[in-house]
N, C-alpha and C. Protein backbone atom coordinates (compact mmCIF):
# COMPACT_ATOMS: atom_id res chain seq x y z
N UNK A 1 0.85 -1.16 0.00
CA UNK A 1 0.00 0.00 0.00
C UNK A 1 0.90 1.23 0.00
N UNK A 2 0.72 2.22 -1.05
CA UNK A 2 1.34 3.39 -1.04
C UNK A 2 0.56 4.38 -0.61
N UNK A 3 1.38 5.17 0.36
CA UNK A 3 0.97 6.79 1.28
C UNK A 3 1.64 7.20 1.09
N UNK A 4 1.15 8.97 0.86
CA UNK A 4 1.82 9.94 0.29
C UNK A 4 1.26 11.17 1.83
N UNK A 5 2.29 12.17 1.87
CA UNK A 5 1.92 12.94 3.08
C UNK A 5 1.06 14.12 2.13
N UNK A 6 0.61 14.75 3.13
CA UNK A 6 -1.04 15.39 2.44
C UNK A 6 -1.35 17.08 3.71
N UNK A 7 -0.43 18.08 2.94
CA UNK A 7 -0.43 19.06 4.10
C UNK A 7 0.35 18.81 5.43
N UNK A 8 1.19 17.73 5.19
CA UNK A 8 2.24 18.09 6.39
C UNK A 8 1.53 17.15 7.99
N UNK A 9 0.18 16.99 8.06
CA UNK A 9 -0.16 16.65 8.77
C UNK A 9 -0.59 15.05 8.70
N UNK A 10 -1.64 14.72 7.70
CA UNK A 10 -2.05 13.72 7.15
C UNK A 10 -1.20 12.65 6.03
N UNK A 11 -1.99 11.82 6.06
CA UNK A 11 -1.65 10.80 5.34
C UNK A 11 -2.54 9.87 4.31
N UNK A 12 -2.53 10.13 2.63
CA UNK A 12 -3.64 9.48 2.17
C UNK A 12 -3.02 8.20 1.43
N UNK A 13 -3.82 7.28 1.95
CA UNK A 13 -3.57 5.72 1.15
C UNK A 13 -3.27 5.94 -0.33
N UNK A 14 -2.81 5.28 -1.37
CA UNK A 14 -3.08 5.44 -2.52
C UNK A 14 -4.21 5.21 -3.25
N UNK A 15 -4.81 5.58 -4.43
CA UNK A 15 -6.06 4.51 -5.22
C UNK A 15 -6.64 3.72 -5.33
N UNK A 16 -7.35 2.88 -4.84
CA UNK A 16 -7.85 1.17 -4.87
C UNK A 16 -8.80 1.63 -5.96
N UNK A 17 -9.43 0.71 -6.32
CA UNK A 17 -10.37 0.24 -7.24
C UNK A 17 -11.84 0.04 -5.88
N UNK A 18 -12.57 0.67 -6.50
CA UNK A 18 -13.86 0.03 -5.06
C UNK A 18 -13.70 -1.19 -5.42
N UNK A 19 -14.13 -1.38 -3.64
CA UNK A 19 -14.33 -2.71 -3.00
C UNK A 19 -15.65 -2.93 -2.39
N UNK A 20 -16.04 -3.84 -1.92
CA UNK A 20 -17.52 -4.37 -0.58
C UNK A 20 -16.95 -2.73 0.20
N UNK A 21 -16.28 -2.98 1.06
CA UNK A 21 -16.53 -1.47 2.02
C UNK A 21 -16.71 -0.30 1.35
N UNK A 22 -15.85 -0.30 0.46
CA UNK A 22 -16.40 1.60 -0.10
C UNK A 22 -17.47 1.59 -0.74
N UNK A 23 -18.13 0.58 -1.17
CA UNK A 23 -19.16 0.46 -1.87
C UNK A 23 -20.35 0.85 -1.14
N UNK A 24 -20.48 -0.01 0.43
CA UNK A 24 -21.26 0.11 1.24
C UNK A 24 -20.98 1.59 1.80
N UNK A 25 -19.75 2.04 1.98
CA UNK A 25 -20.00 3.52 2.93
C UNK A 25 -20.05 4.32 1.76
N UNK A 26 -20.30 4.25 0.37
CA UNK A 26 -20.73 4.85 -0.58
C UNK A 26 -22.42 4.97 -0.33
N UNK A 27 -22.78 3.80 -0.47
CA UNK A 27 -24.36 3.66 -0.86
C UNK A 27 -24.83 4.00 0.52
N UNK A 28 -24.29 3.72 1.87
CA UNK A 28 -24.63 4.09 2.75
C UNK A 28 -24.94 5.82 3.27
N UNK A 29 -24.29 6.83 2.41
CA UNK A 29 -24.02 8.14 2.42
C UNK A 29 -24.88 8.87 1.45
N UNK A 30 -25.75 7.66 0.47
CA UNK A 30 -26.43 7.89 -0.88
C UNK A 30 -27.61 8.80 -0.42
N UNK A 31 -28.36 8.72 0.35
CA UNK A 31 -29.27 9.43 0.77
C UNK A 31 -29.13 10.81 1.19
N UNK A 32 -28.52 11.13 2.27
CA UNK A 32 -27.35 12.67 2.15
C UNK A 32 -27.35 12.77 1.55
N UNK A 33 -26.85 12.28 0.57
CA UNK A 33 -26.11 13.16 -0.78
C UNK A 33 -27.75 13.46 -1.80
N UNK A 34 -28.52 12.69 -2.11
CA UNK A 34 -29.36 13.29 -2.52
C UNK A 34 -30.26 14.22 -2.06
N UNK A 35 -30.47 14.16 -0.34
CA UNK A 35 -31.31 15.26 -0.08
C UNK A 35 -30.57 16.48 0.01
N UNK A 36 -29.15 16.57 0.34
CA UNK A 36 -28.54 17.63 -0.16
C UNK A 36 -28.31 18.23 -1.34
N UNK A 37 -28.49 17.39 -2.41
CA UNK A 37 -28.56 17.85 -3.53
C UNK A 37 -30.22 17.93 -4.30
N UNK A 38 -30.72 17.25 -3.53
CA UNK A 38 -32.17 17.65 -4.22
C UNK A 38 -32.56 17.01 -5.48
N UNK A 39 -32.16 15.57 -5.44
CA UNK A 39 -32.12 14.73 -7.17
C UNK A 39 -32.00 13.47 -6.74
N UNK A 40 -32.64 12.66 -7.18
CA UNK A 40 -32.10 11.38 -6.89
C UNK A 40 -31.23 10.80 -7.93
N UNK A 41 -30.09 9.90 -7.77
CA UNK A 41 -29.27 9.60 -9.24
C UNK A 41 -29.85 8.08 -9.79
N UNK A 42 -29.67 7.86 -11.05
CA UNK A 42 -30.12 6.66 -11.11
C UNK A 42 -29.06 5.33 -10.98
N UNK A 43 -27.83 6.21 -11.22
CA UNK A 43 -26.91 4.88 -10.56
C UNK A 43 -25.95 5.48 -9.68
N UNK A 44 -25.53 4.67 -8.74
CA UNK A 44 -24.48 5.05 -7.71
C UNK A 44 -23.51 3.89 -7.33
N UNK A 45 -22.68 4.10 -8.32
CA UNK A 45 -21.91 2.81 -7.86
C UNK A 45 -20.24 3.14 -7.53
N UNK A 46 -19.86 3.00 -6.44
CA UNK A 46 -18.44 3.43 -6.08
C UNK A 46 -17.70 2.62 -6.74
N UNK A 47 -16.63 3.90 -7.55
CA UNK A 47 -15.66 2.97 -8.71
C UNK A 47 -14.00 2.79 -8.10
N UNK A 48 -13.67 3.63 -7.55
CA UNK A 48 -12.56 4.06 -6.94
C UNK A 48 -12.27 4.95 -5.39
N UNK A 49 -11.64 4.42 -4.49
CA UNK A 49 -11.10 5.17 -2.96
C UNK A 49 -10.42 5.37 -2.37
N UNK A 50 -10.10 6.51 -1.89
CA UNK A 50 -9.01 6.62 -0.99
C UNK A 50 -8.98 6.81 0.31
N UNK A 51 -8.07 6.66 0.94
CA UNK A 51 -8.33 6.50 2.91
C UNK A 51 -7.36 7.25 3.56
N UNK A 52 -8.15 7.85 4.34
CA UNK A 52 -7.39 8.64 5.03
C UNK A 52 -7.57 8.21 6.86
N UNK A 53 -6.52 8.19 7.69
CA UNK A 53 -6.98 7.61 8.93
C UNK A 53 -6.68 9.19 9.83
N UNK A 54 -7.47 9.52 10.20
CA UNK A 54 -7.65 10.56 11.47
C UNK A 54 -7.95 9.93 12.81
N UNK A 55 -8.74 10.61 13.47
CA UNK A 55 -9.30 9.98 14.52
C UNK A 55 -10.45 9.41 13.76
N UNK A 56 -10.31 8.29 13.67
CA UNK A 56 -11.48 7.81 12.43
C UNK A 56 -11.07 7.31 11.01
N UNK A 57 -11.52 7.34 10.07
CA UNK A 57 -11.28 7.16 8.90
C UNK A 57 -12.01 7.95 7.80
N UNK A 58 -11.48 8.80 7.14
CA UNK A 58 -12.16 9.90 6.11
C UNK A 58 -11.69 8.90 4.78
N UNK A 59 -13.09 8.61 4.24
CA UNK A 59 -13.05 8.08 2.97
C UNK A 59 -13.00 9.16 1.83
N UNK A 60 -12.48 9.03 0.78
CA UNK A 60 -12.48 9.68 -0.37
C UNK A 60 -13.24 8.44 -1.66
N UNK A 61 -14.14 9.00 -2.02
CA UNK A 61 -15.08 7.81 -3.00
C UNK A 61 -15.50 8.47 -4.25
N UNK A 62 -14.83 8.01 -5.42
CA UNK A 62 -15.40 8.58 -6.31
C UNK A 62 -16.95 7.73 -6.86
N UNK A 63 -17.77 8.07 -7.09
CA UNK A 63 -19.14 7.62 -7.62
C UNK A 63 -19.60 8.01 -8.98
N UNK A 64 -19.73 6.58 -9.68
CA UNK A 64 -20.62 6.90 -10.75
C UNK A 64 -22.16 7.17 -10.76
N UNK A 65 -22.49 7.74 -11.05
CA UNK A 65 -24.03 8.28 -10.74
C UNK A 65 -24.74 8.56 -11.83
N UNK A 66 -24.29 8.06 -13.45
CA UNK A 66 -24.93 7.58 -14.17
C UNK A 66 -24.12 8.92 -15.69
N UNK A 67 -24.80 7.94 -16.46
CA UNK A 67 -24.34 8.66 -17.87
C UNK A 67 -22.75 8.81 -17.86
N UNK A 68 -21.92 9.98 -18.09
CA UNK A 68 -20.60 10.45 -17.92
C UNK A 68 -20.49 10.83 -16.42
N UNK A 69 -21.27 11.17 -15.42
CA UNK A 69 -21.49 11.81 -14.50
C UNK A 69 -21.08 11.15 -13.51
N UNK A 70 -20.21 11.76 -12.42
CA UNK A 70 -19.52 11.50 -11.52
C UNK A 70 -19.34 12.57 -10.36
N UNK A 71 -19.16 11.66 -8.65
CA UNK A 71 -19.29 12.62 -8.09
C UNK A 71 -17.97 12.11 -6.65
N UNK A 72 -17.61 13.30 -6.24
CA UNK A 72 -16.43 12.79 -5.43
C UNK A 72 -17.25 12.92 -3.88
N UNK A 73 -16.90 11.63 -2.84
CA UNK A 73 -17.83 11.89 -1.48
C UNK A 73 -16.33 11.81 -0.88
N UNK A 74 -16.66 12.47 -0.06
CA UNK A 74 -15.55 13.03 1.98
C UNK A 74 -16.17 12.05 2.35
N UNK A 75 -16.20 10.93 3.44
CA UNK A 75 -17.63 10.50 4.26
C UNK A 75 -16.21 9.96 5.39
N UNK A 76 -16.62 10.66 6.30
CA UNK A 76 -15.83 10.27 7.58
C UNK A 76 -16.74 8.99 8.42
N UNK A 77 -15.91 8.16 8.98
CA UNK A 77 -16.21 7.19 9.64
C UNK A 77 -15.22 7.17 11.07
N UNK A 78 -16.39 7.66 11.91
CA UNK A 78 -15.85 8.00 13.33
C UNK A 78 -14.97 5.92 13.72
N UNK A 79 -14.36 6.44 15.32
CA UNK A 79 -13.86 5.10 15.95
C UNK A 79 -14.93 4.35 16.11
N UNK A 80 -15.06 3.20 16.12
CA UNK A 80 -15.91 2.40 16.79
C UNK A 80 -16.33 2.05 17.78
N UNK A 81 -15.63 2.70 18.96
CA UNK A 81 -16.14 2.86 20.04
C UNK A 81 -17.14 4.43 20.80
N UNK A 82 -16.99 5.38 19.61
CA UNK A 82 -17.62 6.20 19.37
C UNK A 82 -19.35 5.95 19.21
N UNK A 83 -19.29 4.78 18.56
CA UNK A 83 -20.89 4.53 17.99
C UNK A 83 -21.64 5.28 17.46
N UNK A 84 -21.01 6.42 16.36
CA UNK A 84 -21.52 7.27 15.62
C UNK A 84 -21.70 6.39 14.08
N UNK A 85 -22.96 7.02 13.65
CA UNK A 85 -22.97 6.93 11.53
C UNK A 85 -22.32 7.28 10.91
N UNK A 86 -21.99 6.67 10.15
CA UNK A 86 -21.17 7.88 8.90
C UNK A 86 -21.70 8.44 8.17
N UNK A 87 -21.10 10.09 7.65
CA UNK A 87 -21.21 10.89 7.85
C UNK A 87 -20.48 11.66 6.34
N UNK A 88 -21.66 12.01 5.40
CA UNK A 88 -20.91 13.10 3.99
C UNK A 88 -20.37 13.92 4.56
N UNK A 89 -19.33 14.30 5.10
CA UNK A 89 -18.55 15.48 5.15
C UNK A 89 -18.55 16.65 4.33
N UNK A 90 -18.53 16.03 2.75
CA UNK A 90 -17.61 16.86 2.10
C UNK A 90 -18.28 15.57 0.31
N UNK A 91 -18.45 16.90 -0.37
CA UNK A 91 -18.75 16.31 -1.75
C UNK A 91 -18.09 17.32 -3.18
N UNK A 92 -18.08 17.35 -3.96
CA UNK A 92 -17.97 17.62 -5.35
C UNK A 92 -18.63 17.07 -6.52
N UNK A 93 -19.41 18.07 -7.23
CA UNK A 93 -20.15 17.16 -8.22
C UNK A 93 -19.47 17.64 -9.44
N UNK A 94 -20.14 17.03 -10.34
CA UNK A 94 -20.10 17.46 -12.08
C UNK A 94 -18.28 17.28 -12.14
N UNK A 95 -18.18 15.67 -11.88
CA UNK A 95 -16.67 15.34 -11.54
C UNK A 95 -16.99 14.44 -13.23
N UNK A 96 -15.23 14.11 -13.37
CA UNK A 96 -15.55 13.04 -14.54
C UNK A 96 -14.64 11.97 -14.54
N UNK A 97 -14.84 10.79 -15.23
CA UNK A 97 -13.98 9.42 -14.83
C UNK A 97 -12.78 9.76 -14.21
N UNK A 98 -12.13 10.69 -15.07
CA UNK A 98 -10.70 10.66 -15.19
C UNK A 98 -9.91 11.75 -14.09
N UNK A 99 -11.00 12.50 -13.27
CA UNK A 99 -11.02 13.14 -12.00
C UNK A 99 -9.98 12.28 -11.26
N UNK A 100 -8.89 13.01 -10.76
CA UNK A 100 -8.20 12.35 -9.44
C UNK A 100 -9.35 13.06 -8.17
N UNK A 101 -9.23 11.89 -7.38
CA UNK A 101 -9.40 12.19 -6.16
C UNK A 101 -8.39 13.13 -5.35
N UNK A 102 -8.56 14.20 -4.76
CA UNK A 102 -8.14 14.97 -4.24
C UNK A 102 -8.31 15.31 -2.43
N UNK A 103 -7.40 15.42 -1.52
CA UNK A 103 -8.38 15.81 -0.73
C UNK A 103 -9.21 17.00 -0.39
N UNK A 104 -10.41 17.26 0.09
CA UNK A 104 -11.26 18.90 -0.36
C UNK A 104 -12.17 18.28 0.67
């Protein structure tokens, strides 16, 4: 696994390809993201992620959400002894395949 430092403070995993977990804390965040945006998409399928570990874990997920259309999700995932949901942080829309993930 390659990490690259990210502002001196952090640390982001490299690229995976989605997997079962980002998929789920993708689709799990799907609802947020539409009532914040006010649309429902007709597909949402996490293609690619990156990880970031804080106190927690801040996912970076890019999503296909249908046609050319793509959208980048933040979705932090508190400790587990916390017993909090996860949580859209942080989004970008009108992204496209070839979008790096960034952190924002």
């Amino acid at each position: 696994m390659l990490c690259f430092p990210h502002r001196r403070v952090f640390h982001f995993c490299g690229v995976k390809s989605a997997f079962t977990h980002s998929t789920m804390v993708g689709v799990s965040v799907r609802s947020q993201l539409e009532e914040k945006e006010n649309k429902k998409f007709p597909v949402f399928k996490a293609v690619s992620f990156k990880s970031q570990v804080v106190a927690g874990t801040n996912y970076f997920i890019k999503v296909h959400v249908g046609d050319e259309d793509f959208v980048h999700l933040r979705v932090f995932q508190p400790l587990p002894q916390e017993n909090k949901p996860l949580t859209l942080s942080n989004y970008q829309t009108n992204k496209a395949k070839h979008d790096e993930l960034t952190y924002f």
